[in-house]
Protein backbone atom coordinates (compact mmCIF):
# COMPACT_ATOMS: atom_id res chain seq x y z
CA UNK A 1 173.96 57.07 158.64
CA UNK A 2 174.09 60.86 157.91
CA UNK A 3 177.31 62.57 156.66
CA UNK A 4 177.98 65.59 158.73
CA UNK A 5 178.09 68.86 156.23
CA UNK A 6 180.90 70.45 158.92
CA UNK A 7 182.56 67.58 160.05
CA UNK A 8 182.97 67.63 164.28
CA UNK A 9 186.96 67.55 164.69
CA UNK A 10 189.32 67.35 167.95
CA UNK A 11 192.35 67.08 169.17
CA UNK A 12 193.92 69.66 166.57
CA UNK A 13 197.70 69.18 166.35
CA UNK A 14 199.13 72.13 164.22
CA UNK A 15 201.90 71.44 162.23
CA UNK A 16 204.95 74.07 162.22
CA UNK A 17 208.02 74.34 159.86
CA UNK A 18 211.38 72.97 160.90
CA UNK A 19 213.26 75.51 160.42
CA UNK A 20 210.48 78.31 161.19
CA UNK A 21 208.77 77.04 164.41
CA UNK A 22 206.27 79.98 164.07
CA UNK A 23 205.31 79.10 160.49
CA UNK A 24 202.20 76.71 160.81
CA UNK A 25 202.13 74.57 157.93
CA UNK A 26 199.47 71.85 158.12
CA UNK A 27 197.38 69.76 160.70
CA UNK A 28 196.60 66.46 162.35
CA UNK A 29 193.28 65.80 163.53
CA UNK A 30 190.90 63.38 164.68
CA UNK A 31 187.23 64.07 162.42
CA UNK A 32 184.35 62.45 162.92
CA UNK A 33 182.13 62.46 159.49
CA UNK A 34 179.23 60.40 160.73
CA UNK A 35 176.84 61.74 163.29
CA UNK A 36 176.88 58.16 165.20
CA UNK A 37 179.93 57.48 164.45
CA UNK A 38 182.19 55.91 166.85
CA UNK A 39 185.51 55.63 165.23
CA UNK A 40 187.26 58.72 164.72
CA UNK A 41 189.26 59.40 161.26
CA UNK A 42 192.86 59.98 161.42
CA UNK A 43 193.87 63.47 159.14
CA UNK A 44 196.82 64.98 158.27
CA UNK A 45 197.92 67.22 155.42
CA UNK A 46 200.52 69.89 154.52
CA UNK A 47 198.82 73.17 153.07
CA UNK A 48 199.30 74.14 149.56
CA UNK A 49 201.46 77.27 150.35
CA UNK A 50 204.18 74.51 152.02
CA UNK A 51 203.93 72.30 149.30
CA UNK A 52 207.79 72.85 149.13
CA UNK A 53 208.13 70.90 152.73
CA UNK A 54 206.36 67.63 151.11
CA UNK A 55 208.41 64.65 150.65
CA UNK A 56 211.05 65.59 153.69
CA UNK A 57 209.26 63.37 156.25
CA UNK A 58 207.95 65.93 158.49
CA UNK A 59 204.45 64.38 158.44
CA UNK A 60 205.69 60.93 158.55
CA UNK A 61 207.43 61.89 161.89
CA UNK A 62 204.49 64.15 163.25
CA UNK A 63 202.04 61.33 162.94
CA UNK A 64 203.65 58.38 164.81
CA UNK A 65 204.35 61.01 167.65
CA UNK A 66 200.57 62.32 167.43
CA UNK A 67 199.74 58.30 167.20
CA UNK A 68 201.20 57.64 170.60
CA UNK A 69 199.07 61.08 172.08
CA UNK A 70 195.87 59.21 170.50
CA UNK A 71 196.29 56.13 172.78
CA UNK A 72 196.95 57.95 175.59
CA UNK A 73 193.87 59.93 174.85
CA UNK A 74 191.50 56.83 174.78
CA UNK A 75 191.56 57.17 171.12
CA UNK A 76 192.40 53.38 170.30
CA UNK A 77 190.65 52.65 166.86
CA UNK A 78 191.33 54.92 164.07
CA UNK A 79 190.05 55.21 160.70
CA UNK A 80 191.94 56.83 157.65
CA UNK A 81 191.13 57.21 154.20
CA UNK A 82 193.65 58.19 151.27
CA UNK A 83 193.44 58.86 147.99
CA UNK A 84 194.17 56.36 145.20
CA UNK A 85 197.00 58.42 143.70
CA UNK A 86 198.64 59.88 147.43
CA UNK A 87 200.98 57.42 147.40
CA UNK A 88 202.40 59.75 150.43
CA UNK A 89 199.85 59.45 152.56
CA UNK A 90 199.43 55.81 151.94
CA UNK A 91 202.82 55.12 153.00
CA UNK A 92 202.73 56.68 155.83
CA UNK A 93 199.25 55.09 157.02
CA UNK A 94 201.42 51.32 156.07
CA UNK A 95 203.94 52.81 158.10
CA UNK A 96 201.65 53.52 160.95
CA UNK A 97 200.33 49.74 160.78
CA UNK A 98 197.15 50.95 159.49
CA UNK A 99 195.61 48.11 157.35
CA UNK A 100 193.79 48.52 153.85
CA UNK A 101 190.43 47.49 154.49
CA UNK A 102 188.43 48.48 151.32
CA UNK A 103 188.35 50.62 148.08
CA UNK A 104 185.78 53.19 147.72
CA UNK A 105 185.74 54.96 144.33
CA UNK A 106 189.67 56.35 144.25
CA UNK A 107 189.51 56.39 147.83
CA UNK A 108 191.59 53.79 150.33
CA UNK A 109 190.10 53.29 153.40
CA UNK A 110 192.70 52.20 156.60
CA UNK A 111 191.88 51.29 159.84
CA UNK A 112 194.03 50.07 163.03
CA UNK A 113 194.22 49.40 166.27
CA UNK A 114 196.57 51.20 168.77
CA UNK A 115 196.57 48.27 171.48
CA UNK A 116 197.40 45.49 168.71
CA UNK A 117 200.81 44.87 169.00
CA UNK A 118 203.16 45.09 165.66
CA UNK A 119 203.24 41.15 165.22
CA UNK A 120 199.13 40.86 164.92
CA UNK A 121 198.98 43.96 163.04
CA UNK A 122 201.65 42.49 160.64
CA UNK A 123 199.75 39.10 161.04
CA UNK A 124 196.56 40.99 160.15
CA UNK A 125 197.94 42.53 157.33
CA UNK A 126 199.19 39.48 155.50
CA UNK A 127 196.00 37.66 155.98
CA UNK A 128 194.39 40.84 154.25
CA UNK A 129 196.48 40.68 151.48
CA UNK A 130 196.40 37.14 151.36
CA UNK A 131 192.46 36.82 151.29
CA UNK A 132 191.51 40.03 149.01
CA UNK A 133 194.36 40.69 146.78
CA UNK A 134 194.43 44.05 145.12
C-alpha cells in the first residue's frame, strides 16, 4: 500500500482548556495514512504550548466521550498507534479497550472494536497477552 504524504483526516474534535473554554489546546481525529485503507486511526495529542495541562486527565476524558461520537458515526474499528515511551497515551488506549496488536520499531500499534462488548474485549485481551507475551 502507499503511505499518504498529507494524511486525509475527519471528524476533527478540538480540544479546549478547562478553565479557558476559548483556549484550544490539542485535537482528536480520525486519519487515514493508507490510500486504501479502510480502518481509520484514532489521534489525539495536547500541543506543546499546553504541555502544562498533561497528566490532569483531560484527554483521557475527551477520548471516551469522542469514542462514543465514533460509533455513532459508523466509525466501529479503530486503529491507534503509540509510542514505546508514551506511557500516557498507552494508558489511555488500555483504558479505551484498545488491544496491543503488534510492535513496530518503538511504535505500539492498538486496535478495537466499538460493538465488542467489555467482557470479549477483556477476553480478547487476555488471550493476547496470553499467546504473545511482551
Amino acid at each position: 500500500m502507499q503511505t499518504r504524504t498529507n494524511p486525509k483526516a475527519w471528524c476533527v474534535q478540538e480540544i479546549v482548556n478547562p478553565d479557558n473554554k476559548w483556549e484550544k489546546i490539542g485535537k482528536i481525529m480520525l486519519v487515514s495514512y493508507m490510500r486504501k485503507e479502510e480502518i481509520p486511526h484514532l489521534e489525539f495529542y495536547i500541543s506543546d504550548d499546553f504541555k502544562h495541562l498533561r497528566g490532569k486527565g483531560i484527554m483521557s476524558r475527551e477520548v471516551t466521550k469522542y469514542l462514543k461520537h465514533c460509533k455513532k458515526w459508523g466509525h466501529n474499528r479503530l486503529l491507534a498507534i503509540a509510542k514505546e515511551d508514551n506511557i500516557a497515551s498507552q494508558k489511555i488506549l488500555d483504558a479505551n479497550f484498545f488491544v496491543r496488536i503488534s510492535k513496530v520499531d518503538d511504535n505500539y500499534c492498538y486496535m478495537t472494536d466499538l460493538n465488542f462488548s467489555r467482557e470479549k474485549i477483556n477476553k480478547m485481551i487476555s488471550l493476547t497477552k496470553r499467546n504473545f507475551p511482551d
